[in-house]
C-alpha atoms as a PDB file:
ATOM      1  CA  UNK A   1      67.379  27.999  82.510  1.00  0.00           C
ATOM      2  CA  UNK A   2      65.015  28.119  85.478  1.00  0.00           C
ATOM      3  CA  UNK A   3      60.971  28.456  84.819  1.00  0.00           C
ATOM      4  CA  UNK A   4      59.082  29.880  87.687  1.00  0.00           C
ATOM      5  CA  UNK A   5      55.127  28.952  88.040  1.00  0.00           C
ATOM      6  CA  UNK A   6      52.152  30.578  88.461  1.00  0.00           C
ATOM      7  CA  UNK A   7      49.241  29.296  90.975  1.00  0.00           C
ATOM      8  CA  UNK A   8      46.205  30.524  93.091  1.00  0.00           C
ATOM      9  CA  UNK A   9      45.933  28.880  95.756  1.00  0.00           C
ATOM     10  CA  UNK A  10      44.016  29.273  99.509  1.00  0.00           C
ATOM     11  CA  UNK A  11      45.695  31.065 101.915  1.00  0.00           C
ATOM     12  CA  UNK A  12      47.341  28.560 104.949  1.00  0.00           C
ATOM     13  CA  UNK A  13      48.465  29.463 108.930  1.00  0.00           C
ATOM     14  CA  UNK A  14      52.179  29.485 107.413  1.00  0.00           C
ATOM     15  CA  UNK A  15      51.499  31.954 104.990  1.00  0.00           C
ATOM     16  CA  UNK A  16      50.667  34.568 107.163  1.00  0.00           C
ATOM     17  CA  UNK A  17      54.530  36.273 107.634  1.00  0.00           C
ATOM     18  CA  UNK A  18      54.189  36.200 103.909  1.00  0.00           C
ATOM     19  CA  UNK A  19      50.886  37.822 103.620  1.00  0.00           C
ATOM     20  CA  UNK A  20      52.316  40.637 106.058  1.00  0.00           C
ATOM     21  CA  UNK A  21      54.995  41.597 103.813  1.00  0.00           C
ATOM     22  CA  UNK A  22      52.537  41.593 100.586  1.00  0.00           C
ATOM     23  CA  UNK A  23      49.989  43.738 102.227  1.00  0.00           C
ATOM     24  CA  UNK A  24      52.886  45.949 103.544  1.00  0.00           C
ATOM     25  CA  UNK A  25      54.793  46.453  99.935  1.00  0.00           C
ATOM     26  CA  UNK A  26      51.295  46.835  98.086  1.00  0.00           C
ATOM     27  CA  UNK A  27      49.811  48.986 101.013  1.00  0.00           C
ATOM     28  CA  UNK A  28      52.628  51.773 100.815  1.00  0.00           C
ATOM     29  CA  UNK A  29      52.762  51.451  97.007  1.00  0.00           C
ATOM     30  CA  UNK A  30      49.088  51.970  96.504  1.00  0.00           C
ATOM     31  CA  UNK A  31      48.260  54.408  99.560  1.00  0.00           C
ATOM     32  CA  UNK A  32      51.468  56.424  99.892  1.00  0.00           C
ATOM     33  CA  UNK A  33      50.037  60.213  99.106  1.00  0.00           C
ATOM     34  CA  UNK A  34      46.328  59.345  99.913  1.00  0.00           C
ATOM     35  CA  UNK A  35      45.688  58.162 103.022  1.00  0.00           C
ATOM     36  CA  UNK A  36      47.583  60.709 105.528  1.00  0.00           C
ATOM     37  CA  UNK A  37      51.023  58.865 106.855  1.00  0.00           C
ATOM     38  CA  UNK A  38      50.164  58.083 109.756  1.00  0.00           C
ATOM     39  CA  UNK A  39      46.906  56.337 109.336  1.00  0.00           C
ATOM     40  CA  UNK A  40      48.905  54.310 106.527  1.00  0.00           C
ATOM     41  CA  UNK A  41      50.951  52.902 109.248  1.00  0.00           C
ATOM     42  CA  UNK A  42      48.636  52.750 111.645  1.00  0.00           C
ATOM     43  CA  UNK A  43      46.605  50.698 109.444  1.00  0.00           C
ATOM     44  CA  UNK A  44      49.429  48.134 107.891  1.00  0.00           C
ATOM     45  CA  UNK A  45      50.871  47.671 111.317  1.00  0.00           C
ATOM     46  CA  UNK A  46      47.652  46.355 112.368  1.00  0.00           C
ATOM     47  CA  UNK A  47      47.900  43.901 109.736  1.00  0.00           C
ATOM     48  CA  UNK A  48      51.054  41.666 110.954  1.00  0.00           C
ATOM     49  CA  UNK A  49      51.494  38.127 111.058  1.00  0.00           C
ATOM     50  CA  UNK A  50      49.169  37.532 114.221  1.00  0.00           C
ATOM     51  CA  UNK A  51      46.754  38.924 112.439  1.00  0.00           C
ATOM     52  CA  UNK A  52      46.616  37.558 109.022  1.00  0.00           C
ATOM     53  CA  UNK A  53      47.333  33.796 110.759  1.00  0.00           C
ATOM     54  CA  UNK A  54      43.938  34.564 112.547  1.00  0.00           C
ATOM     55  CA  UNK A  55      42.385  35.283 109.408  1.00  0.00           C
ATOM     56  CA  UNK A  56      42.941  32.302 107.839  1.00  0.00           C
ATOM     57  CA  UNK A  57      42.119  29.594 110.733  1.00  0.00           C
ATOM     58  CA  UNK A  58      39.189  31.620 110.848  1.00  0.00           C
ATOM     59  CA  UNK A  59      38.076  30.476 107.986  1.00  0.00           C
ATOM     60  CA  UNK A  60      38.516  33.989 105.843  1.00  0.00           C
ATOM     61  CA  UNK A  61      38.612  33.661 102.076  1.00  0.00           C
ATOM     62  CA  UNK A  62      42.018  34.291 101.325  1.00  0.00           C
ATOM     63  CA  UNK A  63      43.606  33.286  97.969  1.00  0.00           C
ATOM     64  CA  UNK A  64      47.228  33.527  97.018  1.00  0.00           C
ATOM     65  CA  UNK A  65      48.807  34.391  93.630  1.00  0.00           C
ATOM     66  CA  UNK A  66      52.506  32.661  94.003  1.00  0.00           C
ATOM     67  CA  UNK A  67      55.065  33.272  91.625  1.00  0.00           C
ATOM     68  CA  UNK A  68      56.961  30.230  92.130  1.00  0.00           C
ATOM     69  CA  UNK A  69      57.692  30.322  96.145  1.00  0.00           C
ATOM     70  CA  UNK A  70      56.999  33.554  96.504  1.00  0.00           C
ATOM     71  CA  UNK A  71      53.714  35.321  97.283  1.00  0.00           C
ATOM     72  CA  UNK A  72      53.329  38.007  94.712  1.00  0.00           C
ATOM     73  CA  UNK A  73      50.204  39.044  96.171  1.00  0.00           C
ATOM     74  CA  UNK A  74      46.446  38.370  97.751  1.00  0.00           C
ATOM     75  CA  UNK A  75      42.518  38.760  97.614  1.00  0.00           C
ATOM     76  CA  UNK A  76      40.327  38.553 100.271  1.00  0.00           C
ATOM     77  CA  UNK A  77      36.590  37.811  99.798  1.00  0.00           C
ATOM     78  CA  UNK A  78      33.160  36.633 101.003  1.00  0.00           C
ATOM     79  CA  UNK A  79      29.446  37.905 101.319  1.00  0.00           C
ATOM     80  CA  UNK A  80      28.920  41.386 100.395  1.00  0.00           C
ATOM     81  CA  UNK A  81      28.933  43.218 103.573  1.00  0.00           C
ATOM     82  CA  UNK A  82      26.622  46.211 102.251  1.00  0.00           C
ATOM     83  CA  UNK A  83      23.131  45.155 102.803  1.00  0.00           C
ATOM     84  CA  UNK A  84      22.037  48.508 100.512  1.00  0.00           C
ATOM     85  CA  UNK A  85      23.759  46.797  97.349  1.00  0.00           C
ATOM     86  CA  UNK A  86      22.479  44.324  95.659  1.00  0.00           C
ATOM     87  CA  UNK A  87      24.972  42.021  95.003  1.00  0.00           C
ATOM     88  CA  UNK A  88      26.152  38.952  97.006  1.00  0.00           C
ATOM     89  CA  UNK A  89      29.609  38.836  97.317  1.00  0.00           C
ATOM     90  CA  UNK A  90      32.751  40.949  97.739  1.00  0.00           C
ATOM     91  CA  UNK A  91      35.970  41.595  96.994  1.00  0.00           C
ATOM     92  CA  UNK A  92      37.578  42.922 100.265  1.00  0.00           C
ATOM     93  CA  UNK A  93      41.109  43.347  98.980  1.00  0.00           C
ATOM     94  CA  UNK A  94      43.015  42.519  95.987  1.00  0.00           C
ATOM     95  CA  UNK A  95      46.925  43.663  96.442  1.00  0.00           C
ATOM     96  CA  UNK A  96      49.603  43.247  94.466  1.00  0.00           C
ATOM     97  CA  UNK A  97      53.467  43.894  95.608  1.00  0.00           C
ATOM     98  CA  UNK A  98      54.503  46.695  93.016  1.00  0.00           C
ATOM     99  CA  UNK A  99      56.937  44.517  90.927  1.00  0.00           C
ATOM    100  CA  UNK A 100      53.953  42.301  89.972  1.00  0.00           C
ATOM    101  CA  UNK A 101      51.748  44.822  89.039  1.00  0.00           C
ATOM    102  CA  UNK A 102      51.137  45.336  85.092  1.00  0.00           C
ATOM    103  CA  UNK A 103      51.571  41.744  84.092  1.00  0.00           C
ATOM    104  CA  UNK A 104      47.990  40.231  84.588  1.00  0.00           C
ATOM    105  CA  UNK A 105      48.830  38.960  87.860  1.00  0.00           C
ATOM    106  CA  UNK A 106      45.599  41.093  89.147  1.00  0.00           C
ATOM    107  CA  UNK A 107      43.173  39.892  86.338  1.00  0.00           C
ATOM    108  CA  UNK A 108      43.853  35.827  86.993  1.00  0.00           C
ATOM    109  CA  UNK A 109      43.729  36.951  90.392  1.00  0.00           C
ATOM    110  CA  UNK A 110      40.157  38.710  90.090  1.00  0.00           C
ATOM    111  CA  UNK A 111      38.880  36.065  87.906  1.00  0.00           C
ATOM    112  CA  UNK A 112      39.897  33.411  89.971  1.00  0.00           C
ATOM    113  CA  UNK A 113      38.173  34.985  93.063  1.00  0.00           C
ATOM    114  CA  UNK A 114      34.726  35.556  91.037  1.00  0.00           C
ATOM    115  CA  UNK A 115      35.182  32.124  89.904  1.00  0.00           C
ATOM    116  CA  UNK A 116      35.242  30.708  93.852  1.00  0.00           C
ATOM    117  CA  UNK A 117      32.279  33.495  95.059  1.00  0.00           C
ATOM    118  CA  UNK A 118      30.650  31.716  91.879  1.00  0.00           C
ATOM    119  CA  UNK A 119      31.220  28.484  92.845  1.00  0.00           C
ATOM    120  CA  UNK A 120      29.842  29.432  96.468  1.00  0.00           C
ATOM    121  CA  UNK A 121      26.241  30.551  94.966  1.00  0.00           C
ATOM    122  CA  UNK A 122      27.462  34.612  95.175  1.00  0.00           C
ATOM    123  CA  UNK A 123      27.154  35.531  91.815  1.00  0.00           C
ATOM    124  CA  UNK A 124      26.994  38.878  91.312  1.00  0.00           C
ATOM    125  CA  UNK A 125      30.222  40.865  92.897  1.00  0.00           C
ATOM    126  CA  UNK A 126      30.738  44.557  94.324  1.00  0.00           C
ATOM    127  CA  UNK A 127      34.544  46.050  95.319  1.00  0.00           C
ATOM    128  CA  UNK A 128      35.119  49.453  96.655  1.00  0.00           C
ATOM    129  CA  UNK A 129      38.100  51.339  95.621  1.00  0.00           C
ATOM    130  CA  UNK A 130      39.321  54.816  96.574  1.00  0.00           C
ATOM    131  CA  UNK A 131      38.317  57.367  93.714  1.00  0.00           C
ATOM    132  CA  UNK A 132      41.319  58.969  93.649  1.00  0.00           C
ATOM    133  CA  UNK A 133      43.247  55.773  93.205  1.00  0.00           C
ATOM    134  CA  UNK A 134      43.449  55.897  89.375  1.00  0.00           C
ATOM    135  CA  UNK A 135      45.978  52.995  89.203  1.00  0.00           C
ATOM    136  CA  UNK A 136      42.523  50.662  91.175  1.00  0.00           C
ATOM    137  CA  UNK A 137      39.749  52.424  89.473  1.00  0.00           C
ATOM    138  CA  UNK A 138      40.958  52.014  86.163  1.00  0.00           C
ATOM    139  CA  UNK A 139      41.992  48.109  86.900  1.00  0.00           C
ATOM    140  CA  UNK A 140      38.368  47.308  87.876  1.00  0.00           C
ATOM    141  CA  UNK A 141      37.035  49.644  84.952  1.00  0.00           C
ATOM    142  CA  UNK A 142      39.149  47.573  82.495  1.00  0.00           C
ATOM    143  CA  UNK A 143      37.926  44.093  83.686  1.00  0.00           C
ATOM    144  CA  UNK A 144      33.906  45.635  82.959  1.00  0.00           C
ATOM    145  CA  UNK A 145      32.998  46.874  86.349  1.00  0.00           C
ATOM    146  CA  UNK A 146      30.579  49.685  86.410  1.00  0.00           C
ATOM    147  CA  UNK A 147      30.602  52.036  89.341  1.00  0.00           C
ATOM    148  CA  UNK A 148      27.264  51.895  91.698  1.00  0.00           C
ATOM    149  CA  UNK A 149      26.881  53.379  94.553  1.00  0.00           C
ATOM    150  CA  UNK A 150      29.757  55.954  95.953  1.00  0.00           C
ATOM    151  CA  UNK A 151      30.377  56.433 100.014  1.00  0.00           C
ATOM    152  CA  UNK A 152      33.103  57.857 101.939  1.00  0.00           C
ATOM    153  CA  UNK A 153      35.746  56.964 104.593  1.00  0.00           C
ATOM    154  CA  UNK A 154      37.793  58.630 107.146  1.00  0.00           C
ATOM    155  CA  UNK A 155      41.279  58.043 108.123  1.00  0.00           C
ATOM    156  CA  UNK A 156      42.234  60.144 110.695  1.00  0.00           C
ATOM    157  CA  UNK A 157      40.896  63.627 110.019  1.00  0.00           C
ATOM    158  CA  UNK A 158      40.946  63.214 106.286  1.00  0.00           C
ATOM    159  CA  UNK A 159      37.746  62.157 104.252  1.00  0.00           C
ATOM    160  CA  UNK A 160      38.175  59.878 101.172  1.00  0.00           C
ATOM    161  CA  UNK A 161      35.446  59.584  98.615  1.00  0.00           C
ATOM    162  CA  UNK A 162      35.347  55.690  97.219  1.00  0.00           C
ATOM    163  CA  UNK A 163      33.819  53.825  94.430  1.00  0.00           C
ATOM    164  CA  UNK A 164      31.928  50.621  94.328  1.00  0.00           C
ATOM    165  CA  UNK A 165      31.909  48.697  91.234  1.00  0.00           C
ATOM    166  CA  UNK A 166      30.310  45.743  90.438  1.00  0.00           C
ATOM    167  CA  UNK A 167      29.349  42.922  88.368  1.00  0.00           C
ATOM    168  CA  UNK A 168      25.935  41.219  87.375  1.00  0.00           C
ATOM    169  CA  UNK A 169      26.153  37.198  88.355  1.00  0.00           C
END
């Protein structure tokens, strides 16, 4: 009998062909009916291994949730980038690939990202979801975040309304 592990870990240069294919998988699975088709690819595509690579010699917060060898997913975080909120850092991204959604890969995930914007005096956190992504707005409703401030985005011709949610330091 085999036992797989569980860590977080920083991102590293190597990772990024790994990172592509998480954002991919979770992309599609999370965006697939919301943001029009084209703009979905548009947007992953831009996201390959170049790209993520750059990201992390660039010194981008980028932490890893690795089921055994595998990368079962990613968050991406730093300094809140919305001067109008009051809160100090950010949760860019937090993706899952679909078959590791559901099992509390997300929540140690979360936490563990909190924990390091914490640790780097930014206390009090903001993410933005998509409103009508139930599946994101109830994950960040169920961990205690309350939703503050509301905005919108375009992809391609199509306006989305999105949610920020946040908690105190």
């Amino acid at each position: 009998m085999s036992t797989s592990t569980i860590e977080i870990r920083r991102a590293r240069p190597q990772d990024a062909q790994a990172l592509a294919e998480a954002h991919d998988e979770a992309w599609r699975a999370a965006y697939r009916g919301l943001i029009p088709g084209i703009e979905l690819e548009r947007l992953i595509n831009r996201r390959g291994p170049t790209w993520w690579e750059t990201a992390v010699r660039r010194g981008s917060r980028i932490s890893l949730i690795m089921f055994g060898d595998m990368v079962a997913g990613y968050a991406n975080y730093g300094r809140n980038r919305a001067k109008s909120l009051p809160y100090a850092g950010e949760v860019y991204e937090l993706y899952l690939k679909p078959e590791f959604q559901g099992l509390g890969f997300g929540r140690r995930l979360f936490g563990h990202a909190r924990r390091d914007l914490t640790g780097n005096g930014l206390a009090s956190t903001v993410v933005w979801a998509l409103s009508d992504n139930d599946h994101a707005t109830g994950f960040y409703r169920a961990l205690g975040g309350r939703a503050v401030a509301r905005s919108s985005e375009t992809f391609g011709t199509q306006v989305l309304d999105k949610v920020a949610f946040a908690w105190a330091g």
